[in-house]
Protein backbone atom coordinates (compact mmCIF):
# COMPACT_ATOMS: atom_id res chain seq x y z
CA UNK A 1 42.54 -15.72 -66.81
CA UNK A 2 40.44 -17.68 -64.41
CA UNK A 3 38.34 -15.73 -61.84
CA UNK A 4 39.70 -16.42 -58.47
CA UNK A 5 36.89 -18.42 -56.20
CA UNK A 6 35.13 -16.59 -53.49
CA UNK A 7 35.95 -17.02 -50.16
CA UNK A 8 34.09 -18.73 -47.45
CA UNK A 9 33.02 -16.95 -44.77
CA UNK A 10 31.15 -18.33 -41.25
CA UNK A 11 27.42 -17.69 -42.79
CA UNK A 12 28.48 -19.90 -45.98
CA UNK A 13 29.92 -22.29 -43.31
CA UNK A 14 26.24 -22.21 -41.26
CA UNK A 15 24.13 -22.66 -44.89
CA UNK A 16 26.19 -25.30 -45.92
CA UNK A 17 25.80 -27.42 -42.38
CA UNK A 18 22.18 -26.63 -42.34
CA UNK A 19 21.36 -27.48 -46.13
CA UNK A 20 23.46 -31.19 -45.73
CA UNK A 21 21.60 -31.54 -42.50
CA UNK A 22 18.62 -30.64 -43.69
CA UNK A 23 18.93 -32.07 -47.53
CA UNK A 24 16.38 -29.18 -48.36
CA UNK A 25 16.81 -25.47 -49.40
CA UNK A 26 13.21 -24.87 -48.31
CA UNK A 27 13.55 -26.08 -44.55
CA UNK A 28 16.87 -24.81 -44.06
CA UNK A 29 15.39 -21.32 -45.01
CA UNK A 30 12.83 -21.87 -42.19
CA UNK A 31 15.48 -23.19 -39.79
CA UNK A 32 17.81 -20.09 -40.78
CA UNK A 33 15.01 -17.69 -41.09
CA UNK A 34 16.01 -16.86 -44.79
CA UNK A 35 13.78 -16.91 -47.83
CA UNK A 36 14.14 -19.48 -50.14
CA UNK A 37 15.98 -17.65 -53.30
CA UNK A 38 18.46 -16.00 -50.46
CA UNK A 39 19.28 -20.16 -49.63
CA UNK A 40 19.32 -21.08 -53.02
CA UNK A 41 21.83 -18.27 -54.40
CA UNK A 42 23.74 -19.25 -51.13
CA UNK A 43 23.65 -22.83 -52.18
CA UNK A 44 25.24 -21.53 -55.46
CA UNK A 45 27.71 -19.48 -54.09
CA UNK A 46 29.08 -22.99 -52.25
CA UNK A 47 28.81 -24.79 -55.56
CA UNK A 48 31.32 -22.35 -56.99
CA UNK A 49 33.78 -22.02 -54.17
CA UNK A 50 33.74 -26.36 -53.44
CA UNK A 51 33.60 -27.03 -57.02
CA UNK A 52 30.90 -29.53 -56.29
CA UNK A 53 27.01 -29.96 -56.63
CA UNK A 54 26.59 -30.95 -53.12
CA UNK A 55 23.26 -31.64 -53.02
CA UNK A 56 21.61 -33.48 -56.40
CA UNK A 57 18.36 -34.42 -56.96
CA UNK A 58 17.31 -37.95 -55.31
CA UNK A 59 14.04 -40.14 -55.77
CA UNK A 60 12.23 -38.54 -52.60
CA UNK A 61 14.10 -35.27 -52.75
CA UNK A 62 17.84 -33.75 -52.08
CA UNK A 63 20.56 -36.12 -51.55
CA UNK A 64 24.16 -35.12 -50.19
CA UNK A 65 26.98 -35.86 -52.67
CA UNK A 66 30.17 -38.23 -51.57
CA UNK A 67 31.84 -34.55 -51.39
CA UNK A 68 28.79 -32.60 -49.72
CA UNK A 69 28.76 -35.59 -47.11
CA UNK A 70 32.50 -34.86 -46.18
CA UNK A 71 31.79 -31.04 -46.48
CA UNK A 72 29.54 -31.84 -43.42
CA UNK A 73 32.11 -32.82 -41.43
CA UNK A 74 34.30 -29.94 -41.83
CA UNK A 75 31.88 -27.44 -41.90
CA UNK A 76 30.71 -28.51 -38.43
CA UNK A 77 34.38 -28.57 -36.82
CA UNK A 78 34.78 -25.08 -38.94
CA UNK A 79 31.82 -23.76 -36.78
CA UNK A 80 32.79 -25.50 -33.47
CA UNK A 81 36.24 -24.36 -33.72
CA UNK A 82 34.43 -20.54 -34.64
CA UNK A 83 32.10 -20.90 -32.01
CA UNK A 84 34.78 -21.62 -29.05
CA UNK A 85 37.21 -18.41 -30.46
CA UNK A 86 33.92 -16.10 -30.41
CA UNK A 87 32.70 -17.90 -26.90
CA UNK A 88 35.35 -18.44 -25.11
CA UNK A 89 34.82 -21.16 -22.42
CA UNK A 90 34.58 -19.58 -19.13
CA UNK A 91 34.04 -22.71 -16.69
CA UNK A 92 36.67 -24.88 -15.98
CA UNK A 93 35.93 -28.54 -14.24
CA UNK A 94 39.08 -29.21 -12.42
CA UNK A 95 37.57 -33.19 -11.92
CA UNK A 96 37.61 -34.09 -15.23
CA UNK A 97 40.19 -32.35 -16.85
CA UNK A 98 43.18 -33.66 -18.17
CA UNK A 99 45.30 -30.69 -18.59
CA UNK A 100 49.53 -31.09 -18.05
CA UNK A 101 50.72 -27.94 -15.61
CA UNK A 102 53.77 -26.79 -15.68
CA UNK A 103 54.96 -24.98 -12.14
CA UNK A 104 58.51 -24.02 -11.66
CA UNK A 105 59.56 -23.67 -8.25
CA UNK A 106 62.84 -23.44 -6.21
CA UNK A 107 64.23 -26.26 -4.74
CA UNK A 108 63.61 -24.34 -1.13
CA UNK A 109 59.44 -25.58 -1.65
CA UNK A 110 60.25 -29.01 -2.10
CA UNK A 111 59.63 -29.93 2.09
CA UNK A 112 56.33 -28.87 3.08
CA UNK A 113 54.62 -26.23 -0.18
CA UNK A 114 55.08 -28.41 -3.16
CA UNK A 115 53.84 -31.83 -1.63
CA UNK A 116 50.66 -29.73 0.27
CA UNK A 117 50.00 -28.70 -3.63
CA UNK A 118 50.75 -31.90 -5.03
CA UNK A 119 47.72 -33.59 -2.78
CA UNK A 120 45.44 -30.62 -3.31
CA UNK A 121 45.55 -31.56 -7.10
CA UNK A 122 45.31 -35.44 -6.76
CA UNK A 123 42.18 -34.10 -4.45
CA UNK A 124 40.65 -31.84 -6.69
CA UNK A 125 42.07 -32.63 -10.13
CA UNK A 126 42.94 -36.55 -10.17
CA UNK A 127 43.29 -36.87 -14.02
CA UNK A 128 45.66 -33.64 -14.11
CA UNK A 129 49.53 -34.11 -14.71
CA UNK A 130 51.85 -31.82 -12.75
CA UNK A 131 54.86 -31.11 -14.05
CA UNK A 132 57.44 -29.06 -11.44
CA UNK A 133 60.92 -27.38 -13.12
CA UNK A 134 63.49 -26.44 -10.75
CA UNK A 135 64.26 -23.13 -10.81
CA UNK A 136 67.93 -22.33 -11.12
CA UNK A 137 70.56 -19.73 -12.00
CA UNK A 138 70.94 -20.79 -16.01
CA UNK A 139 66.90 -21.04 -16.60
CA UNK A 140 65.27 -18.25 -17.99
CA UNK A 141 61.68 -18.22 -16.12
CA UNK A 142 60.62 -15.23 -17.94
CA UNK A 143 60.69 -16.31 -21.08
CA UNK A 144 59.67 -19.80 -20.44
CA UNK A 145 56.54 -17.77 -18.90
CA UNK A 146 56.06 -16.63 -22.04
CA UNK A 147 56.47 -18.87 -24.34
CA UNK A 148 54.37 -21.52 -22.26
CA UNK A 149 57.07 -23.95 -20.76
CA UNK A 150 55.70 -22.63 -17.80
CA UNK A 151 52.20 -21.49 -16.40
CA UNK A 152 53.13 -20.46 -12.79
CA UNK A 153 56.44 -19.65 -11.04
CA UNK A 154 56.78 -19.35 -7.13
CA UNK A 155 60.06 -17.69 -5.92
CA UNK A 156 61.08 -15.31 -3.36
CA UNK A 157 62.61 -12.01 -5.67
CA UNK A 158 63.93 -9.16 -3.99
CA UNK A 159 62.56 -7.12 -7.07
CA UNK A 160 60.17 -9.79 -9.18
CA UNK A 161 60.10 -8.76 -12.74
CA UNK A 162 57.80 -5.79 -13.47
CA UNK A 163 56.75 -7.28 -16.67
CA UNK A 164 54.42 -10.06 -15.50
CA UNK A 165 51.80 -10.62 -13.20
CA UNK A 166 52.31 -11.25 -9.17
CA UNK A 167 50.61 -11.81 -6.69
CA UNK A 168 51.91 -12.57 -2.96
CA UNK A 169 51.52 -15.84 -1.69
CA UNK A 170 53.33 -15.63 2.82
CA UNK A 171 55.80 -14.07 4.35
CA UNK A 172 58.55 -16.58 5.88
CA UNK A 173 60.08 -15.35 9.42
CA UNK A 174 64.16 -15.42 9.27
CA UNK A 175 65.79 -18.21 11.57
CA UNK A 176 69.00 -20.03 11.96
CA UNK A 177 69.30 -23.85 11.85
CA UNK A 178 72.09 -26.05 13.63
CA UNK A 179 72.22 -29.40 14.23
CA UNK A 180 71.61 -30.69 17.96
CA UNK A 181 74.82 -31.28 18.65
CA UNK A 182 75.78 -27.63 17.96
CA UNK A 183 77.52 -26.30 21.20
CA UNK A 184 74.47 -23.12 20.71
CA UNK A 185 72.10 -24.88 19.59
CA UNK A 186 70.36 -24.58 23.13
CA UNK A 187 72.20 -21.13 23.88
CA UNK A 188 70.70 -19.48 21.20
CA UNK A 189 72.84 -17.29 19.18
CA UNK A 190 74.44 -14.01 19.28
CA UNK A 191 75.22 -11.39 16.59
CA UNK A 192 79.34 -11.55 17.49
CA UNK A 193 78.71 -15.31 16.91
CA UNK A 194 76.27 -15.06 13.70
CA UNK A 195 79.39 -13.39 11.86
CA UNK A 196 81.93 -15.55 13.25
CA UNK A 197 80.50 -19.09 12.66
CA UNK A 198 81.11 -21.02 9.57
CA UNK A 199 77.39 -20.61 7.43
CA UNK A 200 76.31 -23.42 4.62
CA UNK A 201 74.31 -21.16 2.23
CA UNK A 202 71.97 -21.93 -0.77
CA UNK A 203 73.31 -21.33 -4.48
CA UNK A 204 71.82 -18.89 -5.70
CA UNK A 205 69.03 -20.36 -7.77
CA UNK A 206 68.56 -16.78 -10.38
CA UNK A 207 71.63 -15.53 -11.48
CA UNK A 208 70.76 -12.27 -11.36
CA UNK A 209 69.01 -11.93 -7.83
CA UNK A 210 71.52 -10.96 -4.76
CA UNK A 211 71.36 -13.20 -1.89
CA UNK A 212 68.69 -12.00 0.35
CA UNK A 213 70.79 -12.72 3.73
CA UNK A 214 73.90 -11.32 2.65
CA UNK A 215 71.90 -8.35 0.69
CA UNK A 216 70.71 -7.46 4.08
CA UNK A 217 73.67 -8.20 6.29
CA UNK A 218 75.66 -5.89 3.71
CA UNK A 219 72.93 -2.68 4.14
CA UNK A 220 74.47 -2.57 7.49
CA UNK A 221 78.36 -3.11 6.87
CA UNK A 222 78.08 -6.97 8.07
CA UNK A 223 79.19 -9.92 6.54
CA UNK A 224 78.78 -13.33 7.57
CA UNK A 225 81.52 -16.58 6.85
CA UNK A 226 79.87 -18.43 4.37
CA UNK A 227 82.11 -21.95 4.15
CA UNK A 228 80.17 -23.75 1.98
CA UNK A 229 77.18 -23.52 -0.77
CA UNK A 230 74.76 -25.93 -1.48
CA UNK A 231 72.30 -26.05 -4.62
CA UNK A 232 69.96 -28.77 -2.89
CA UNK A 233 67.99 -27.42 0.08
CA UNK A 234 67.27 -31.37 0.68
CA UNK A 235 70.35 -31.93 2.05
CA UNK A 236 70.69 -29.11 4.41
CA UNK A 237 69.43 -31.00 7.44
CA UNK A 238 71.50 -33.54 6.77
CA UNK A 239 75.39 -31.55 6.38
CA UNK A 240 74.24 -29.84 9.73
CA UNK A 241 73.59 -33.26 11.69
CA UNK A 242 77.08 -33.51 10.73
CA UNK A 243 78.63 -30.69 11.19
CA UNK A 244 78.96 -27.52 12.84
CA UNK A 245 77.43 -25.51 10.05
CA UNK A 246 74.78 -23.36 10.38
CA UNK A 247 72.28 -22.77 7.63
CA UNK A 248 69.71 -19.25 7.63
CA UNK A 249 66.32 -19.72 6.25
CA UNK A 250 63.07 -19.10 6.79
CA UNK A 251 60.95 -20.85 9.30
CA UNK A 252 58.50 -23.11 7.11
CA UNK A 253 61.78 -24.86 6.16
CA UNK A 254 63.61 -25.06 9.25
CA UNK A 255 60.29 -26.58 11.14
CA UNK A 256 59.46 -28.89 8.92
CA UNK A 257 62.57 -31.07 9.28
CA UNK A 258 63.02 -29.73 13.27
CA UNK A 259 59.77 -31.87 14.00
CA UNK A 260 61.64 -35.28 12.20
CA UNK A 261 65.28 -34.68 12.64
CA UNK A 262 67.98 -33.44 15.28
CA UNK A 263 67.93 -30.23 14.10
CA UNK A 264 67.55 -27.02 15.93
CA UNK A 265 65.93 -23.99 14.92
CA UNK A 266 66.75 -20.90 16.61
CA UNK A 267 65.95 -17.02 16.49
CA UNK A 268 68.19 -14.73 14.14
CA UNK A 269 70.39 -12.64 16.10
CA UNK A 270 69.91 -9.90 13.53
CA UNK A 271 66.57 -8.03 12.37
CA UNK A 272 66.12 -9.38 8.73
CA UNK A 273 62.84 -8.32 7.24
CA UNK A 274 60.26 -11.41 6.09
CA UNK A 275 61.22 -13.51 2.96
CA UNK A 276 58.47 -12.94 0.67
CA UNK A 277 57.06 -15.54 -1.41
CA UNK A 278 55.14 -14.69 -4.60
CA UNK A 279 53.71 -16.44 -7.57
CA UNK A 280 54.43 -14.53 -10.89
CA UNK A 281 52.60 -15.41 -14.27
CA UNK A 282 52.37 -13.79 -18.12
CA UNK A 283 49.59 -11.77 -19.44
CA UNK A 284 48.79 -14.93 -22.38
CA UNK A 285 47.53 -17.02 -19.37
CA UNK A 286 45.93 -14.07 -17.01
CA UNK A 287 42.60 -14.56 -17.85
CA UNK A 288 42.83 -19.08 -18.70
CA UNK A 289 40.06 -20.28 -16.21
CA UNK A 290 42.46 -23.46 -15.59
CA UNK A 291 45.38 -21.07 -14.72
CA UNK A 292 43.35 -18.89 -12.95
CA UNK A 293 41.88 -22.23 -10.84
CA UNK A 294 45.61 -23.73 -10.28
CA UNK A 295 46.90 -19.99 -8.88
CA UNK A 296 44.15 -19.92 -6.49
CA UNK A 297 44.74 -23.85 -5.36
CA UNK A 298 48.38 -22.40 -5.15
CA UNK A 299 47.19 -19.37 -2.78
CA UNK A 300 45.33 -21.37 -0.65
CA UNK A 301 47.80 -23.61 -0.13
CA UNK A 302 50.39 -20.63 1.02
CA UNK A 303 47.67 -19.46 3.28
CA UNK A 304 46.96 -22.42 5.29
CA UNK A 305 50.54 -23.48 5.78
CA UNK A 306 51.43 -19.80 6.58
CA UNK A 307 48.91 -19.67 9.20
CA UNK A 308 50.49 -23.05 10.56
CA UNK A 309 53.79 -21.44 10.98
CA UNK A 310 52.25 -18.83 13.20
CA UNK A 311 50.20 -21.44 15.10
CA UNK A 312 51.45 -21.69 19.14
CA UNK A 313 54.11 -24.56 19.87
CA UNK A 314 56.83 -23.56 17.87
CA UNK A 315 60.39 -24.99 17.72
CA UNK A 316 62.48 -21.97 19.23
C-alpha cells in the first residue's frame, strides 16, 4: 500500500516561496533564519508531497524546474490568501473601491433619504455600485440579511427583530397631508374629523408588522376610514391633488413634496408618538470596515436631514 503524502502546511508554503525565489537552500536559510540541513530536509519534504525536484542543479547554481516555477505562483497566492485570513484588513478606502451595496429600504425613503445617500456615495465612493431593494410584505429581509442579498436595511418596526443588529437612525413627527384644495386644508383638522374623513393609507410593506397609525389609533378604541391603500408612497401627492383624501405620515415626507406641490401639511389631531427609523444589519457583516463605513454614511445622512425637519419655517 502506498504511504499517503504529507500535507502542506503554511511553513512548507513560506520555504518553498523563499527557496524558488531565492534558487539557494543556503540564502533562504539566512533569509528564514534556519540552518541549512533544517532547509534542506524541508526542501525534501516538498519533493515528496509535489512529486517534483523543484530545484536541479544548473551551470552557476540552483535552477527552478517548469513545475517549481509554477509552484511559485501558487505558493505566493497560498500565502497572500493566508496572510489576509490571519490579518484581516482593517482600513477601508471608500475612493477607490469598487464594492456593489446592497440597501433595502421602503418605498416611504425614496423622496428626500435615499437620493441624500445616493449623492453622499457618488461624493465619497464614485466607483461604488448601489444597489436599493424595495422592501415589501412577501420579502424576507432577515434572511436576505443573512445570507448577504442584503448589507443594510432601513425601516420603521414597531418591534425590529431581536436577532440582528440596530441602531437608530431619526425620529419622524406624525402629520396629515391634503391637497390644497381640501376644504381643511387651511382649517386644520379636528379629531371628530380625523375619524370621519376618507384616509389613503400605505400597504403595508412587512407582512407581519401592524400598521403604526391604526396600531395606535386602536390602543385608544379609535379607528379611522381608510378608503383606499396604496403600495407606492410616490404617488401619494399626486391622488391627494386630486382628491379629497387624506394621507398620515411623517413630516420628512409630507415637506418634501409641500415645498414643490399643492399639498398641505397639517398637525395630527391626535397624540401619536414619533415614527422611528432604524437601520438593522447581521452579525457576518458587524465588524466589515466597508459596512461599517456605508452605516455611518447612512447615519449621517439621517442626522442632517433630521435636524432639517426641526429647522424654523416649517409648512404647518
Amino acid at each position: 500500500m502506498q504511504r499517503p503524502r504529507e500535507q502542506i502546511d503554511a511553513y512548507l508554503l513560506r520555504v518553498l516561496q523563499i527557496l524558488l525565489t531565492e534558487q539557494s537552500v543556503s540564502r533562504a536559510a539566512l533569509k528564514l533564519g534556519q540552518s541549512q540541513p533544517a532547509i534542506s530536509n524541508s526542501l525534501r519534504r516538498l519533493r515528496e508531497i509535489t512529486g517534483d525536484a523543484i530545484l536541479v542543479r544548473g551551470k552557476s547554481g540552483m535552477v527552478a524546474t517548469e513545475r517549481g516555477r509554477e509552484l511559485l505562483a501558487y505558493a505566493t497566492d497560498a500565502l497572500a490568501a493566508i496572510d489576509r485570513i490571519t490579518h484581516p484588513t482593517t482600513e477601508f478606502s471608500p475612493h477607490s473601491t469598487s464594492r456593489v451595496f446592497q440597501l433595502g429600504a421602503p418605498d416611504y425613503l425614496d423622496a428626500v433619504f435615499l437620493p441624500k445617500i445616493a449623492e453622499v456615495l457618488r461624493r465619497e465612493a464614485p466607483q461604488a455600485k448601489l444597489i436599493v431593494h424595495p422592501i415589501n410584505a412577501g420579502f424576507d429581509y432577515v434572511g436576505a440579511l443573512e445570507n448577504g442579498t442584503l448589507d443594510v436595511v432601513i425601516g420603521n418596526w414597531l418591534e425590529p427583530p431581536p436577532q440582528l443588529h440596530m441602531s437608530r437612525l431619526f425620529d419622524d413627527e406624525v402629520v396629515c397631508m391634503l391637497g390644497n384644495h381640501h376644504p381643511l386644508a387651511n382649517k386644520g383638522i379636528s379629531l371628530k374629523h380625523y375619524l370621519e374623513l376618507p384616509h389613503l393609507a400605505p400597504t403595508p410593506y412587512v407582512s407581519e408588522r401592524h400598521s403604526f397609525i391604526d396600531g395606535c389609533l386602536a390602543e385608544r378604541g379609535l379607528r379611522r376610514h381608510i378608503q383606499m391603500t396604496m403600495p407606492y408612497f410616490g404617488l401619494v401627492p399626486y391622488v391627494l391633488m386630486r382628491t379629497d383624501l387624506v394621507f398620515t405620515t411623517g413630516r420628512q415626507f409630507a415637506q418634501h413634496y409641500a415645498r414643490y406641490l399643492p399639498i398641505r401639511v397639517v398637525a395630527s389631531p391626535f397624540a401619536f408618538p414619533p415614527m422611528r427609523f432604524y437601520q438593522l444589519w447581521h452579525e457576518r457583516t458587524h465588524a466589515a470596515p466597508e459596512i461599517t463605513w456605508l452605516r455611518r454614511r447612512i447615519a449621517e445622512v439621517a442626522t442632517e436631514l433630521e435636524a432639517n425637519v426641526r429647522a424654523p419655517g416649517r409648512a404647518d
